[in-house]
N, C-alpha and C. Protein backbone atom coordinates (compact mmCIF):
# COMPACT_ATOMS: atom_id res chain seq x y z
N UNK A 1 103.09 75.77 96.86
CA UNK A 1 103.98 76.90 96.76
C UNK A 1 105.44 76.44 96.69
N UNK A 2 105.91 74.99 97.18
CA UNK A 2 107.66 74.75 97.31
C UNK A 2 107.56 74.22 96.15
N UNK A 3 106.81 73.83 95.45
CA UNK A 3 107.29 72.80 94.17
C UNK A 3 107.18 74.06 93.03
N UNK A 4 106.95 75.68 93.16
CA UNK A 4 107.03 76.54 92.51
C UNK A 4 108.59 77.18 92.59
N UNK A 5 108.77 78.33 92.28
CA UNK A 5 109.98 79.20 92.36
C UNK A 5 109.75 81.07 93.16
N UNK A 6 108.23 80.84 94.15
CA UNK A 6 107.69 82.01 94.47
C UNK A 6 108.70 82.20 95.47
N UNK A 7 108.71 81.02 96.65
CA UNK A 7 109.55 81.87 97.92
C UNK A 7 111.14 82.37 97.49
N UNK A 8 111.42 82.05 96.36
CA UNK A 8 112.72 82.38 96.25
C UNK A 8 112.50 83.75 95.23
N UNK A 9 111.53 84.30 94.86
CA UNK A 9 111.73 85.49 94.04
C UNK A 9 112.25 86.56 95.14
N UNK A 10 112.95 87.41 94.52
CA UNK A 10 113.53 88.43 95.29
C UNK A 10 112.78 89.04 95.69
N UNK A 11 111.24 89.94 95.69
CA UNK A 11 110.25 90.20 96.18
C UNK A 11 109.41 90.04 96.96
N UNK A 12 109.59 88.32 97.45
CA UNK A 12 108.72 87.75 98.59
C UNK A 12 110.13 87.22 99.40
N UNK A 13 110.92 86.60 98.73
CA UNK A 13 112.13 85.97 99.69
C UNK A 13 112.87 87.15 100.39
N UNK A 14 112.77 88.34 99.85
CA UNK A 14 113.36 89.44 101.01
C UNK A 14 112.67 90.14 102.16
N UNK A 15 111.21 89.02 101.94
CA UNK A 15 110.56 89.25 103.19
C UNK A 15 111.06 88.59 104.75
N UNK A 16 111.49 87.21 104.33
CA UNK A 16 112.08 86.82 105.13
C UNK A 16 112.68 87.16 106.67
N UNK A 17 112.92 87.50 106.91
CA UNK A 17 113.15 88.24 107.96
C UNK A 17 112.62 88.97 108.96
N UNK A 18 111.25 89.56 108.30
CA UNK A 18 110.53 89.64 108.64
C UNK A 18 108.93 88.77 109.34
N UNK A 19 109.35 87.97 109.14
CA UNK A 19 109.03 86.52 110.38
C UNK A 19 109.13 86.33 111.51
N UNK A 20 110.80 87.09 111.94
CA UNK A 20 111.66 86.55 112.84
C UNK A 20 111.28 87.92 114.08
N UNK A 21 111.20 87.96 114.87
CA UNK A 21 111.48 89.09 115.97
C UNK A 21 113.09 90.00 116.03
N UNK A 22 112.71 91.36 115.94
CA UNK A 22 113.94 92.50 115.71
C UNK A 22 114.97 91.27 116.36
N UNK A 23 115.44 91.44 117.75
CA UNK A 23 116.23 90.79 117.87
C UNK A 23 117.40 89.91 117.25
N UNK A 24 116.35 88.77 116.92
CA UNK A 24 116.96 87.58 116.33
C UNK A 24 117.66 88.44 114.96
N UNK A 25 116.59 88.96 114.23
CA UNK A 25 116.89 89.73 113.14
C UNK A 25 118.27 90.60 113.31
N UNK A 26 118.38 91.24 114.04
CA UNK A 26 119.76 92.34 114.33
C UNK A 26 121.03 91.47 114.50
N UNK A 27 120.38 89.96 115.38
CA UNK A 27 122.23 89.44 116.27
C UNK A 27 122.26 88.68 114.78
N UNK A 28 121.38 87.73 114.16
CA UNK A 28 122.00 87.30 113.14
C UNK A 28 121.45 87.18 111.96
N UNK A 29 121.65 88.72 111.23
CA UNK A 29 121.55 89.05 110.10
C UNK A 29 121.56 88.47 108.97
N UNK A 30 123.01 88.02 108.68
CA UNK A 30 123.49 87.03 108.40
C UNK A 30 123.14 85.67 107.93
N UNK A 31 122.43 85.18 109.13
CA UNK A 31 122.36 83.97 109.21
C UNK A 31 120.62 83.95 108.61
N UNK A 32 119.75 84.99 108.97
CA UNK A 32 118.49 84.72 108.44
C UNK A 32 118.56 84.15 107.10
N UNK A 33 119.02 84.79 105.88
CA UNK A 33 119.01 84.69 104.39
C UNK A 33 119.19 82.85 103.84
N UNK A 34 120.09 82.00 105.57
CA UNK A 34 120.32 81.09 104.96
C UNK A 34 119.51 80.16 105.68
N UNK A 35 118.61 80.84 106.46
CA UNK A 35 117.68 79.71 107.13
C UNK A 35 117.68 78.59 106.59
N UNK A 36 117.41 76.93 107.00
CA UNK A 36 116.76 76.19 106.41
C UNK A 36 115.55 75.81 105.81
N UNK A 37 114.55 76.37 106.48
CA UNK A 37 113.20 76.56 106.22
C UNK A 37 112.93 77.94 105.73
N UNK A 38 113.96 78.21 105.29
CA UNK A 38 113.52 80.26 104.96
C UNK A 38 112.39 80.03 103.39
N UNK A 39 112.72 78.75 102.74
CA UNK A 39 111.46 78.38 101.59
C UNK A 39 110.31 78.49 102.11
N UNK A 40 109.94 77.05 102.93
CA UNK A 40 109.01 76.81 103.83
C UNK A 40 108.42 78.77 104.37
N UNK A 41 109.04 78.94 105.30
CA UNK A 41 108.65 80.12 105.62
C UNK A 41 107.84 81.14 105.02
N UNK A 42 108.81 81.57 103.95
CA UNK A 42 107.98 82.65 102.76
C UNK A 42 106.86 81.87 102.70
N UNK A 43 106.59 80.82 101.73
CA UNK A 43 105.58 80.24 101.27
C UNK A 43 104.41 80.07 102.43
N UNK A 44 104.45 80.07 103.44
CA UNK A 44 103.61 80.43 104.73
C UNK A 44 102.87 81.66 104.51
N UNK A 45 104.66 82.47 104.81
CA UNK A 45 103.76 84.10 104.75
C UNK A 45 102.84 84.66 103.74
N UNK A 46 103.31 84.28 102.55
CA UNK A 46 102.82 84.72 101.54
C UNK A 46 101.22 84.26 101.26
N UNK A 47 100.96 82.75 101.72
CA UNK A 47 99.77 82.22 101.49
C UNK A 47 98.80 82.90 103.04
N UNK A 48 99.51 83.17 104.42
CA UNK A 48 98.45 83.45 105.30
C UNK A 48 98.29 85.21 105.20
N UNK A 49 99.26 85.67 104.26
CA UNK A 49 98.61 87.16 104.03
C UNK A 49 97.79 87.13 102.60
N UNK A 50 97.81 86.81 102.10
CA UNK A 50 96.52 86.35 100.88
C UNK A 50 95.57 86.03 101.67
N UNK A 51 95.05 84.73 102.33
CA UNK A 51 93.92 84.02 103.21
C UNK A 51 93.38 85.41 104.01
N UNK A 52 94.70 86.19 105.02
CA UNK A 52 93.94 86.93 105.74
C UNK A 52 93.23 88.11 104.77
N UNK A 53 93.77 88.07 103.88
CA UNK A 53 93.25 89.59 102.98
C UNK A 53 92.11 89.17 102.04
N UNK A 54 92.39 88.44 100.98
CA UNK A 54 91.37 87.85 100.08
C UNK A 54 90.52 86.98 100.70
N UNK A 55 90.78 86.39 102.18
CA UNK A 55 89.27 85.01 102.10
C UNK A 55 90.20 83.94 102.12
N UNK A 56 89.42 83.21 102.70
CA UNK A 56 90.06 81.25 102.53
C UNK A 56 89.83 80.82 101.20
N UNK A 57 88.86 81.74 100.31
CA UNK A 57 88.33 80.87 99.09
C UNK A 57 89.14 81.92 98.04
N UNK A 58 89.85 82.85 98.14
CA UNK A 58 90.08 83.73 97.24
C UNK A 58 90.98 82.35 96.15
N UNK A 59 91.93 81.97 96.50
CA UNK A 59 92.86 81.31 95.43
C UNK A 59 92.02 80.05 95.00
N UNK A 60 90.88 78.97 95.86
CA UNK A 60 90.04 78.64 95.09
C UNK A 60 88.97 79.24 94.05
N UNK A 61 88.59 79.94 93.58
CA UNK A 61 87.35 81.23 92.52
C UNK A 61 88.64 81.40 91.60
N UNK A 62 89.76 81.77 92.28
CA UNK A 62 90.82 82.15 90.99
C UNK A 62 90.57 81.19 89.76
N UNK A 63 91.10 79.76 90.69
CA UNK A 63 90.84 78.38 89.92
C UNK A 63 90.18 78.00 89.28
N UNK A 64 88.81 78.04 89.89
CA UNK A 64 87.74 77.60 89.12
C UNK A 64 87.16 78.97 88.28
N UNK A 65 87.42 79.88 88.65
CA UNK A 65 87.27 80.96 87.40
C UNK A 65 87.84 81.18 85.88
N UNK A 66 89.29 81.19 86.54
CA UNK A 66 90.40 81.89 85.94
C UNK A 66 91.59 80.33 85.20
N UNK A 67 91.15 79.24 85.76
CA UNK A 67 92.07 78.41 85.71
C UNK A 67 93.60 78.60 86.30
N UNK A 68 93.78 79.44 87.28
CA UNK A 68 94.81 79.85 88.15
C UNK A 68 95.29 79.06 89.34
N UNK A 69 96.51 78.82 88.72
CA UNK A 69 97.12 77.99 89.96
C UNK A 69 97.04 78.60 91.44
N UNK A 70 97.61 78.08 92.19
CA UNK A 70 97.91 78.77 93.53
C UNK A 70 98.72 79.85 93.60
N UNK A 71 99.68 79.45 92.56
CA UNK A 71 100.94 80.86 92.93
C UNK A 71 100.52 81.67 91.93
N UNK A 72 99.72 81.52 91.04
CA UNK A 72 99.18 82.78 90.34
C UNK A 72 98.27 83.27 91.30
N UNK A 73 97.41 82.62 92.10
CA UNK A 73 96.43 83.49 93.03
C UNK A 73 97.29 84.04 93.79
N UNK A 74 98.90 83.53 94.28
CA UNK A 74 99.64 84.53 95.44
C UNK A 74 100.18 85.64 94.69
N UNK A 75 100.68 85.39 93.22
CA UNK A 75 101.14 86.67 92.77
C UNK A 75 100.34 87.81 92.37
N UNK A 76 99.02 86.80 91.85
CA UNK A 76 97.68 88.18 91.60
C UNK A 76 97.56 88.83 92.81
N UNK A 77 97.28 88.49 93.93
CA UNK A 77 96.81 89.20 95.47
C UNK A 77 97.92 90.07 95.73
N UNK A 78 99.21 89.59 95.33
CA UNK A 78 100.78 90.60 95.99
C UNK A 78 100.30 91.82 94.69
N UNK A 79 100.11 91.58 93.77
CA UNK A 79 99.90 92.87 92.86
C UNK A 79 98.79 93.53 92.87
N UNK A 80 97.98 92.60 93.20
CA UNK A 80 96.72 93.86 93.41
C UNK A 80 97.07 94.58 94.34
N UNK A 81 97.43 94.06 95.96
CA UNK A 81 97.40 94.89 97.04
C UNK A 81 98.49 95.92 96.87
N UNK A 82 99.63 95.36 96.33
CA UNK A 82 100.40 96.35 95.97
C UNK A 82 100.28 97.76 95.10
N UNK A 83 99.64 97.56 93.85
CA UNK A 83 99.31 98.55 93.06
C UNK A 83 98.00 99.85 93.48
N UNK A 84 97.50 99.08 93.96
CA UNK A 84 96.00 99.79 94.52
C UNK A 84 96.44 100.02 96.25
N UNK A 85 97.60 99.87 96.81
CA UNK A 85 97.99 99.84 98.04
C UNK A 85 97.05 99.76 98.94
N UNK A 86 96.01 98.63 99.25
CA UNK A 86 95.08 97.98 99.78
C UNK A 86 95.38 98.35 101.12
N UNK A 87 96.33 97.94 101.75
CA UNK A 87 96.76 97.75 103.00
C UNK A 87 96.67 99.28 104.03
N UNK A 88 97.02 99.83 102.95
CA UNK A 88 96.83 101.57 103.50
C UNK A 88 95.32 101.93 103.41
N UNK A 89 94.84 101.29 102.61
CA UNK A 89 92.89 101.57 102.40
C UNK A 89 92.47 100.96 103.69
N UNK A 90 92.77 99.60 104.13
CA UNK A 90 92.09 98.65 105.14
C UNK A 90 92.43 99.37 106.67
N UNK A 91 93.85 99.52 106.60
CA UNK A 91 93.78 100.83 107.36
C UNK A 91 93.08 101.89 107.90
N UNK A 92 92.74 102.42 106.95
CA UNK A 92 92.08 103.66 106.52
C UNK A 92 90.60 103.62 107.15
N UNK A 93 89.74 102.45 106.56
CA UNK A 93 88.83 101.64 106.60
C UNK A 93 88.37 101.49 108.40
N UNK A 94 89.44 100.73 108.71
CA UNK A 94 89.30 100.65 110.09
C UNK A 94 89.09 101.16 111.28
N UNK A 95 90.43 102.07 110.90
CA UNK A 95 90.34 103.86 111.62
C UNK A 95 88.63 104.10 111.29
N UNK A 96 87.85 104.44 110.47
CA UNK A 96 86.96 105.02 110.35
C UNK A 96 86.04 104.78 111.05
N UNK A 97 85.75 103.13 110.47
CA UNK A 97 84.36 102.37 111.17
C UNK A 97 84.69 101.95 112.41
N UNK A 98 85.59 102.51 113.20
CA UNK A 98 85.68 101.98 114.48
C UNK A 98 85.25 102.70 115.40
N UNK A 99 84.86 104.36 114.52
CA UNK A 99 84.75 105.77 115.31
C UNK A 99 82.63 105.54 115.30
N UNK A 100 82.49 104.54 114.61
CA UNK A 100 81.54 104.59 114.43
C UNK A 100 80.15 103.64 114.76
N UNK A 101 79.06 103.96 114.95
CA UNK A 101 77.85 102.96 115.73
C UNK A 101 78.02 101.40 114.74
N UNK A 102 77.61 100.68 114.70
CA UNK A 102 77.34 99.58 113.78
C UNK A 102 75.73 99.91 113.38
N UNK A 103 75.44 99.90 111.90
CA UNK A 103 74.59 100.03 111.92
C UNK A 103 73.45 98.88 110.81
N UNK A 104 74.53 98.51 110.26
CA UNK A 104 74.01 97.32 109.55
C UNK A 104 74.17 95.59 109.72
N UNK A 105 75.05 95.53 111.43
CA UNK A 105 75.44 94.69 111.54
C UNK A 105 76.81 93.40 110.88
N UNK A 106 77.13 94.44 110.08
CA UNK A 106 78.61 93.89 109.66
C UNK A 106 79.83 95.22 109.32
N UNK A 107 80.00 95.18 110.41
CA UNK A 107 80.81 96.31 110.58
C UNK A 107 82.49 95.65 110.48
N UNK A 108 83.09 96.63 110.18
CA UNK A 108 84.27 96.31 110.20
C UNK A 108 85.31 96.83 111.05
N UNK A 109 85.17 96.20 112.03
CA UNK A 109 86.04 96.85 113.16
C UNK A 109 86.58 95.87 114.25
N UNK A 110 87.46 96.05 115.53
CA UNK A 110 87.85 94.95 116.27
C UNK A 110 86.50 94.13 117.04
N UNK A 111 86.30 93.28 117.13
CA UNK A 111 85.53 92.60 118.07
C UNK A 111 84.15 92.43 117.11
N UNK A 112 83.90 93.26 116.01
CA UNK A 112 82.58 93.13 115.08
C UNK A 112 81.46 93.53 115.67
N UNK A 113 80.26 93.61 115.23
CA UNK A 113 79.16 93.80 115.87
C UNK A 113 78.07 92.67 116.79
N UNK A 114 77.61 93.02 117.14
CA UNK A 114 76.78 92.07 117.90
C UNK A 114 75.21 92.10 117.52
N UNK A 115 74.71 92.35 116.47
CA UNK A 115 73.35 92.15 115.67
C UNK A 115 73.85 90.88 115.07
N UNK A 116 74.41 90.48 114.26
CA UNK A 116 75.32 89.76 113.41
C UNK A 116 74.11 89.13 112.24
N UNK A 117 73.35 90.71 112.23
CA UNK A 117 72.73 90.56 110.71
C UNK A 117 72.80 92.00 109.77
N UNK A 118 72.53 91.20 108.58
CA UNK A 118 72.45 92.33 107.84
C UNK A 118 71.16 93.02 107.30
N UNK A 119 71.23 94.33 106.56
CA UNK A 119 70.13 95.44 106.51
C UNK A 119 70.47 96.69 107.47
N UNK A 120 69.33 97.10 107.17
CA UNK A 120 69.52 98.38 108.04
C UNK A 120 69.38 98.49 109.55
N UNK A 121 69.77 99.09 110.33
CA UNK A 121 69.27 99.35 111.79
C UNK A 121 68.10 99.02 112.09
């Protein structure tokens, strides 16, 4: 991701800040934008919210599918989730199956189920 030009697009690099705890964020405003590691950083965030959303293997399948680099797998994942606003679905998702029994053993909810197979009940 540093030997690309992703953490510096205005779209992921104005995430920045969002790293940091309100605090730090409020006393020096300022000073976030010029972090030294504010590259480093993005390129973190950007790759452990892909991993947590797509899978450890999502940007490998890109590759061997698609012939897709890495930062095409980070920019494909920022646009999918973005366009289809994923994040509000998984949400959504969660709220639901959490109100609910497990019944196939892969449930999606905090702590997971405890069959830890799949099929029916």
């Amino acid at each position: 991701m540093l030997a690309t030009d992703l953490p510096d697009v205005a779209a992921f690099a104005g995430r920045l800040p969002e790293y940091f705890p309100h605090a730090v964020r409020e006393r020096f405003a300022d000073a976030v934008p010029r972090h030294p590691l504010r590259r480093e950083i993005v390129a973190t965030m950007l790759v452990n919210e892909m991993v947590d959303g797509a899978g450890m293997t999502y940007a490998f399948r890109l590759g061997e599918e698609l012939s897709a680099g890495p930062a095409d797998a980070v920019r494909a994942y920022a646009v999918t989730t973005a366009v289809f606003d994923l994040p509000a679905l998984w949400t959504d998702v969660r709220a639901r199956t959490s109100r609910r029994p497990c019944r196939t053993g892969w449930c999606w909810r905090p702590g997971g189920c405890s069959t830890g197979r799949r099929g029916g009940s």
